[in-house]
Protein backbone atom coordinates (compact mmCIF):
# COMPACT_ATOMS: atom_id res chain seq x y z
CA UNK A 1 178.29 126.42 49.67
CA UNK A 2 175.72 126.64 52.34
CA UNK A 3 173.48 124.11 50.46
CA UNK A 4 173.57 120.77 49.34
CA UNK A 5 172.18 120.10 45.48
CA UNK A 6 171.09 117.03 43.50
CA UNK A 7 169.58 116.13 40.34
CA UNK A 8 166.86 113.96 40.83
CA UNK A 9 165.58 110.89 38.38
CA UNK A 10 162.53 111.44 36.22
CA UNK A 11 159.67 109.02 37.98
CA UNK A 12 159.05 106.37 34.18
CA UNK A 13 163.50 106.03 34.73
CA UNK A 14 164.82 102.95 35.74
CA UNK A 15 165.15 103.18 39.73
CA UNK A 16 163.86 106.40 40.16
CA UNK A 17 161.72 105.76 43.29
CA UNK A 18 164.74 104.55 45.41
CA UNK A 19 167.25 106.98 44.22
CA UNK A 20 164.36 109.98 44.63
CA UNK A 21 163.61 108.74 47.92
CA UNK A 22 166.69 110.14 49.33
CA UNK A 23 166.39 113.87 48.00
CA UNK A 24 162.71 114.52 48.82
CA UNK A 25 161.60 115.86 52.01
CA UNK A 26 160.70 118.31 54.63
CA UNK A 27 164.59 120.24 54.06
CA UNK A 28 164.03 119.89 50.43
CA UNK A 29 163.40 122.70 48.23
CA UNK A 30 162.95 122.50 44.13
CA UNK A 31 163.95 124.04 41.41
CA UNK A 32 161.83 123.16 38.26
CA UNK A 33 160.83 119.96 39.69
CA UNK A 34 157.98 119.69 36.77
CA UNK A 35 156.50 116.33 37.64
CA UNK A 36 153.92 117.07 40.04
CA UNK A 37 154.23 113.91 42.22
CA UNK A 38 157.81 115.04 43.06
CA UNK A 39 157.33 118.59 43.43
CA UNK A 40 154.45 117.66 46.04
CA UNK A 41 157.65 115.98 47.76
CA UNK A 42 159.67 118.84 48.23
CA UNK A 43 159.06 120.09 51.95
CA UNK A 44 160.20 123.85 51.20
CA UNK A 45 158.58 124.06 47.71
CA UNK A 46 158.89 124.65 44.04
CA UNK A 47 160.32 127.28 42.05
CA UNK A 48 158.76 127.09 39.13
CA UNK A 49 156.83 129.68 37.49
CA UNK A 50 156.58 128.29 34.05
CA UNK A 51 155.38 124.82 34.33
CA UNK A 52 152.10 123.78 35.21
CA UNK A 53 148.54 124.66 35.17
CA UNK A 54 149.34 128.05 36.25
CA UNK A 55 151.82 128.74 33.92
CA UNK A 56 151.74 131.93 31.15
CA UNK A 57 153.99 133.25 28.49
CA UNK A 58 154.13 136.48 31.51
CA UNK A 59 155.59 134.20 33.55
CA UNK A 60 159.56 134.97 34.87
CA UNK A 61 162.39 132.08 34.85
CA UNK A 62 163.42 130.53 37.64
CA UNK A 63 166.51 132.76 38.41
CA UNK A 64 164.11 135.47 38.33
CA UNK A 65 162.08 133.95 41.42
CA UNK A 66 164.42 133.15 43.34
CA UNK A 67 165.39 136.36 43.81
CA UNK A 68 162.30 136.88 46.11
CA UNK A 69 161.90 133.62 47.41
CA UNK A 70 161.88 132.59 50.70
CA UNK A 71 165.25 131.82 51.84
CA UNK A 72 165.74 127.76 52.62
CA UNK A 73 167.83 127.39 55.99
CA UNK A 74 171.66 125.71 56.15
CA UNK A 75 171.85 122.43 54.83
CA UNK A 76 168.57 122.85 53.02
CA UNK A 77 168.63 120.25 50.16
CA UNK A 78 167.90 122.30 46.56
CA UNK A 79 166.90 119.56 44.10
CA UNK A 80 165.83 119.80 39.96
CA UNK A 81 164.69 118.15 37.26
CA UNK A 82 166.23 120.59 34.81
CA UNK A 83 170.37 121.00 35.17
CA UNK A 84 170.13 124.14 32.57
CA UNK A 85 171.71 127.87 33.13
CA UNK A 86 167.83 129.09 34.29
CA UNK A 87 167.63 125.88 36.84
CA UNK A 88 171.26 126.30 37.97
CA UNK A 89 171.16 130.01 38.31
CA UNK A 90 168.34 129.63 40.69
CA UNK A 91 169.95 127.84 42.69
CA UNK A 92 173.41 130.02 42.64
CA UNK A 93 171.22 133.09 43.39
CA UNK A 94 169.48 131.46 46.66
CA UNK A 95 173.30 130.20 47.20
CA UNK A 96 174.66 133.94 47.06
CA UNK A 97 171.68 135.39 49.44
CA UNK A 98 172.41 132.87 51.93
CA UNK A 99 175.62 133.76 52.57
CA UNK A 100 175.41 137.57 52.61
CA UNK A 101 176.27 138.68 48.69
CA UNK A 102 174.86 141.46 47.41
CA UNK A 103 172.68 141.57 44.26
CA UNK A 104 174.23 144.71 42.32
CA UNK A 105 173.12 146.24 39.23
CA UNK A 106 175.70 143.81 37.21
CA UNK A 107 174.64 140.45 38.53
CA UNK A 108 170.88 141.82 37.94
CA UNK A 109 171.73 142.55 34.39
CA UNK A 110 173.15 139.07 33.81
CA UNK A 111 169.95 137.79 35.90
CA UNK A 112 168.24 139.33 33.53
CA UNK A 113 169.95 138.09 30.57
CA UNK A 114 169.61 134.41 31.56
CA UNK A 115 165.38 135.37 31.73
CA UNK A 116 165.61 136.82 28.45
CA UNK A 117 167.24 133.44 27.09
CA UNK A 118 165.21 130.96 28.76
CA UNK A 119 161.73 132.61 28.28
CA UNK A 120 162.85 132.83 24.03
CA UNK A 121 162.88 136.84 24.52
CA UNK A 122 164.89 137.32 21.25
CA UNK A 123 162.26 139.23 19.39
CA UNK A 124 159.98 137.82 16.63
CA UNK A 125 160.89 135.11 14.37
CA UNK A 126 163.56 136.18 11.51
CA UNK A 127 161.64 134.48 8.97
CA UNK A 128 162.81 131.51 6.78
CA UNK A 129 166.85 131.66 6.05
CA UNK A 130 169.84 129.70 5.14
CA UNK A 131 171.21 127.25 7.22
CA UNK A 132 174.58 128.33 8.96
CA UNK A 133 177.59 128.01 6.71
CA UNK A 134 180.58 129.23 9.07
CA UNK A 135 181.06 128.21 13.04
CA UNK A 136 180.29 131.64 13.82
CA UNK A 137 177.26 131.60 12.37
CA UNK A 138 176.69 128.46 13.88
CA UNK A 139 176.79 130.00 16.89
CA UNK A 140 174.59 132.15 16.52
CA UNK A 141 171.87 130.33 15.43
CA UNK A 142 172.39 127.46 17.74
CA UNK A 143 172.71 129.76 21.18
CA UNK A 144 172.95 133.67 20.10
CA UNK A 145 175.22 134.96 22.86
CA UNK A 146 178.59 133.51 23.09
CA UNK A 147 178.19 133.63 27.08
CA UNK A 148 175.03 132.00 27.11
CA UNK A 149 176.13 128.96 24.55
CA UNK A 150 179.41 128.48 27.33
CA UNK A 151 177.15 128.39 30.16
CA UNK A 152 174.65 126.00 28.73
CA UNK A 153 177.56 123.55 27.50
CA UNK A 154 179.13 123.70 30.98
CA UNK A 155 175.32 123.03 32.87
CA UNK A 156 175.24 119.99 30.59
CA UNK A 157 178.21 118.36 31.56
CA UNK A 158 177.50 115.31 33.04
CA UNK A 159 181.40 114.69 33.95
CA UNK A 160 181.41 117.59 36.38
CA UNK A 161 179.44 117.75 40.13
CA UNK A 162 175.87 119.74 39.68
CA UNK A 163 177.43 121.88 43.05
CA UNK A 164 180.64 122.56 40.71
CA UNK A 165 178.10 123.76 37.42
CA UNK A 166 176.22 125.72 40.17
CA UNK A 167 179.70 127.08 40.93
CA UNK A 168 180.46 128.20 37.44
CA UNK A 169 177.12 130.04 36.96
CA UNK A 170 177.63 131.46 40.07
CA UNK A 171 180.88 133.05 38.48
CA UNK A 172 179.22 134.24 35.62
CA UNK A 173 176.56 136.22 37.47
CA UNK A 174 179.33 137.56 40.35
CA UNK A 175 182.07 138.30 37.70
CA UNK A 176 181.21 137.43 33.87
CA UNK A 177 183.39 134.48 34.33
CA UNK A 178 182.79 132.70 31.13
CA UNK A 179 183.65 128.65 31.64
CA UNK A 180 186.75 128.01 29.12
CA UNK A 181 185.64 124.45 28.77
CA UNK A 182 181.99 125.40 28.39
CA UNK A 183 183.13 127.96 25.35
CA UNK A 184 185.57 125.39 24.25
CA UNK A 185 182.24 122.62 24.14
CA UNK A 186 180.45 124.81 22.26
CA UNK A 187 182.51 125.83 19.76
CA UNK A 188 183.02 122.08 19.06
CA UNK A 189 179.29 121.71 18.56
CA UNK A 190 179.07 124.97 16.48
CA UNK A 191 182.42 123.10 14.60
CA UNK A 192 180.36 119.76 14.56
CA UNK A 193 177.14 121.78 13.03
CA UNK A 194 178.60 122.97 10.35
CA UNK A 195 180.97 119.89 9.36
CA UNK A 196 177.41 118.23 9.45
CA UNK A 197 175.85 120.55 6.96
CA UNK A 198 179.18 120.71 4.45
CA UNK A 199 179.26 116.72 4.46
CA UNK A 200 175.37 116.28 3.76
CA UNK A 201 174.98 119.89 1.28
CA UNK A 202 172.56 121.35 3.64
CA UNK A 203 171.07 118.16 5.35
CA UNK A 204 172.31 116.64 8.48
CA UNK A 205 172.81 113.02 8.25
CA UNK A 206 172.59 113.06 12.26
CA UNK A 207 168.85 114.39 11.53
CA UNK A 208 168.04 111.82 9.31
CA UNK A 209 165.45 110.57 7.32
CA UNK A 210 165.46 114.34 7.41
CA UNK A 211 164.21 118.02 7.38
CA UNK A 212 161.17 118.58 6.60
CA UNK A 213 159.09 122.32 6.60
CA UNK A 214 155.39 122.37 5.45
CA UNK A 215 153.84 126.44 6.50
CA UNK A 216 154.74 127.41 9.95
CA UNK A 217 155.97 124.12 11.03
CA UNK A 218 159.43 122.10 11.11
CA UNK A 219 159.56 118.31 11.24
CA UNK A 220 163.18 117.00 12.70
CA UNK A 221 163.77 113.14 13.04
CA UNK A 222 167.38 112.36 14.06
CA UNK A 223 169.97 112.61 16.96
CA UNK A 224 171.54 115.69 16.97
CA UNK A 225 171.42 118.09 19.57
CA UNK A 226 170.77 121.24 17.31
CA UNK A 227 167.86 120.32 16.12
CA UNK A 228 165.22 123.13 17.47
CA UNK A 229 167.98 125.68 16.32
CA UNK A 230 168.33 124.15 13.01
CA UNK A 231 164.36 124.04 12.54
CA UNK A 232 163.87 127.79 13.20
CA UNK A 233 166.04 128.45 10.38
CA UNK A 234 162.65 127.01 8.55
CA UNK A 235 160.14 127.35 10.66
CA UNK A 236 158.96 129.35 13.89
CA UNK A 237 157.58 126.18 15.39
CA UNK A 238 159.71 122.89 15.47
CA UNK A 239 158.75 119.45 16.11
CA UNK A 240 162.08 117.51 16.65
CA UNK A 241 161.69 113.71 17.30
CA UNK A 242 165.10 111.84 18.56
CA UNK A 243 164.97 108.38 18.77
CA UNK A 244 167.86 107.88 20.78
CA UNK A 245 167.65 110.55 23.16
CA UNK A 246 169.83 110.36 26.52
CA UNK A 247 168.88 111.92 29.25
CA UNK A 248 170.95 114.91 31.30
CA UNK A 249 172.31 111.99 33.52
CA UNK A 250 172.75 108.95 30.79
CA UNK A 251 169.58 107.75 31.03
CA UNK A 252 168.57 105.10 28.85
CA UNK A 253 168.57 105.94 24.88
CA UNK A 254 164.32 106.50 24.71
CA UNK A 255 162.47 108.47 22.11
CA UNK A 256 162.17 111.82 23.40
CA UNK A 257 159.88 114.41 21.51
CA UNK A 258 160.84 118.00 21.99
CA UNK A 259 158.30 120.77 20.65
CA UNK A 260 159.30 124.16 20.61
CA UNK A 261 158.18 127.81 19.15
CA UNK A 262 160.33 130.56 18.77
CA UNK A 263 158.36 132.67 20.60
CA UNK A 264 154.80 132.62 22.58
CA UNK A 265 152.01 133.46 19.68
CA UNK A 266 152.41 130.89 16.92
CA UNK A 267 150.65 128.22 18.76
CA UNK A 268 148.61 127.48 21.51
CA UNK A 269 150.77 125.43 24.01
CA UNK A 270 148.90 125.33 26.86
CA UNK A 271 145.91 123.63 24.57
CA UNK A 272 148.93 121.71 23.11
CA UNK A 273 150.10 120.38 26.26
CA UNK A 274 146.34 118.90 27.29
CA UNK A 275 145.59 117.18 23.70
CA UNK A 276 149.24 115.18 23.82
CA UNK A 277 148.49 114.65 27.51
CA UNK A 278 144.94 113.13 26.72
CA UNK A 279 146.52 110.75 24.05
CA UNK A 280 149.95 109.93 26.18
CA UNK A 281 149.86 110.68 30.21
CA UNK A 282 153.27 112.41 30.99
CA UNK A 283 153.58 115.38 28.67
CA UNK A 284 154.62 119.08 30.22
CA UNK A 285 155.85 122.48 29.47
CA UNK A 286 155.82 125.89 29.46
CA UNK A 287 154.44 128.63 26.73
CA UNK A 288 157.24 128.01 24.58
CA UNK A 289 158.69 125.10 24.48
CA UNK A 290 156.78 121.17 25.22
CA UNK A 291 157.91 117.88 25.60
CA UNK A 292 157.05 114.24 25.61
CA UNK A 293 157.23 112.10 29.57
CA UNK A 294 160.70 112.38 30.98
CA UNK A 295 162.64 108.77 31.67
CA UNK A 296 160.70 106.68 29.29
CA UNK A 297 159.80 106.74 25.48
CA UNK A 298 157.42 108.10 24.11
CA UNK A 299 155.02 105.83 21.76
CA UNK A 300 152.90 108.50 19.80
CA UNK A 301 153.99 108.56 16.06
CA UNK A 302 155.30 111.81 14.70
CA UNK A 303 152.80 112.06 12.28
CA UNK A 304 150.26 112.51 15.19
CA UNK A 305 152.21 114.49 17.04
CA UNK A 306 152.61 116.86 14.00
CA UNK A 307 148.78 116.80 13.04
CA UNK A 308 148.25 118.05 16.87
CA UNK A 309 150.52 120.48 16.58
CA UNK A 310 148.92 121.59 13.39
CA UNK A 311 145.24 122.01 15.36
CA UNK A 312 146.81 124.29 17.46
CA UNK A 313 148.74 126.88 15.24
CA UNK A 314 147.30 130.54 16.13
């Protein structure tokens, strides 16, 4: 490719200033860099539409932007915070305009698809149902469309280059490629959902002390990487506390909070976002989905964090 990609370190990780120091520049352009001080660093700016104070539930993913945006020059340095399918499609689309490919009517529609997915366009909350009882099902609530749950398993990989993920989203859009080892890594997880749920009758022991819904809200405390999924199957907003989370690039196991609503409407994020931000510097997001400072643990107890969630339910 004409471009060279990295992920960069959140700033509270351990070496983070050293490492950082080598992506950030004047030939640096990011893609959901949402840490101000770093996005400041990138010389050719910051795609990122839905972080921020300028952010709305209107606003279009990143994939979306970058069909517009300014194209960097050869040997520009495209840089995130975020290795998922939106983050990584940006970059393949400024990839493909570079070097001549045409956006057709396809690749729009899959452009498209990844907005719909990453901006929780998937209509208004189903209301309360049964936890998944069959892989497919599993699926379904974990990811929706088979495509999409490949492609986000293969972004995550953290055995496999960020130019090579870039490479197989690029696929996807150019061709409908689907990743066999991405479909193959979610199927496990789908497999590893429900083996979860038959073991524990209905509550994961990787969630433990447990699942809890009071109204419009779900409490998670545990490990597992379904939670928000798992949650909405209770609740249209989720509050999922992991107390071992690791980080895209093995980061240090920290307590990561991860607060999410199905769709914009149920709660007031943006009002969210300053009140956790006022009682624990570092917090960020978008209109639908918030979370605690990257790299480091959080400290606020879940209880609070639920209570604030609570003041701002619409």
């Amino acid at each position: 490719m004409t471009y060279a990609f990295a992920l960069l370190r959140p700033q509270r990780a351990r070496g983070a200033a050293a490492f950082n120091a080598g992506l950030l520049g004047s030939g640096t352009l990011g893609v959901e860099v949402t840490e101000p001080a770093l996005a400041a660093r990138c010389g050719l700016g910051n795609i990122d539409p839905q972080h921020g104070p300028q952010a709305c539930p209107e606003a279009p993913a990143s994939i979306v932007a970058a069909l517009d945006w300014p194209l960097p020059p050869h040997g520009a340095r495209l840089v995130t915070l975020r290795p998922d399918i939106d983050a990584l499609g940006a970059m393949a689309v400024l990839a493909r305009r570079r070097m001549g490919g045409i956006m057709d009517e396809t690749t729009l529609r899959r452009v498209a698809a990844i907005d719909a997915a990453d901006r929780f366009q998937r209509g208004p909350w189903p209301g309360r149902r049964p936890l998944p009882r069959s892989a497919d099902a599993a699926t379904g609530v974990l990811d929706g469309d088979p495509a999409m749950a490949a492609l986000a398993a293969e972004c995550a990989r953290p055995d496999f280059s960020l130019a090579a993920r870039i490479d197989a989203v690029a696929a996807w859009l150019a061709a409908g490629d689907v990743p066999p080892v991405g479909a193959a890594l979610a199927a496990r997880r789908a497999c590893d959902l429900i083996a979860a749920l038959r073991r524990s009758r209905g509550v994961e022991p990787w969630l433990a002390p447990g699942l809890v819904a009071t109204g419009r809200i779900a409490t998670i405390e545990g490990t597992g990487p379904a939670a928000l999924a798992v949650g909405y199957c209770l609740a249209p907003v989720v509050v999922a506390r992991n107390p071992a989370f690791l980080g895209p690039e093995g980061e240090p196991p920290h307590v990561k909070y991860t607060i999410a609503q199905y769709r914009a409407g149920h709660a007031d994020f943006s009002r969210l976002k300053d009140l956790l931000a006022r009682l624990e510097a570092g917090w960020g997001g978008s209109a639908t989905i918030v979370g605690s400072p990257q790299g480091c643990s959080s400290h606020l107890p879940l209880a609070r964090v639920v209570e604030t969630v609570a003041t701002c339910m619409t």
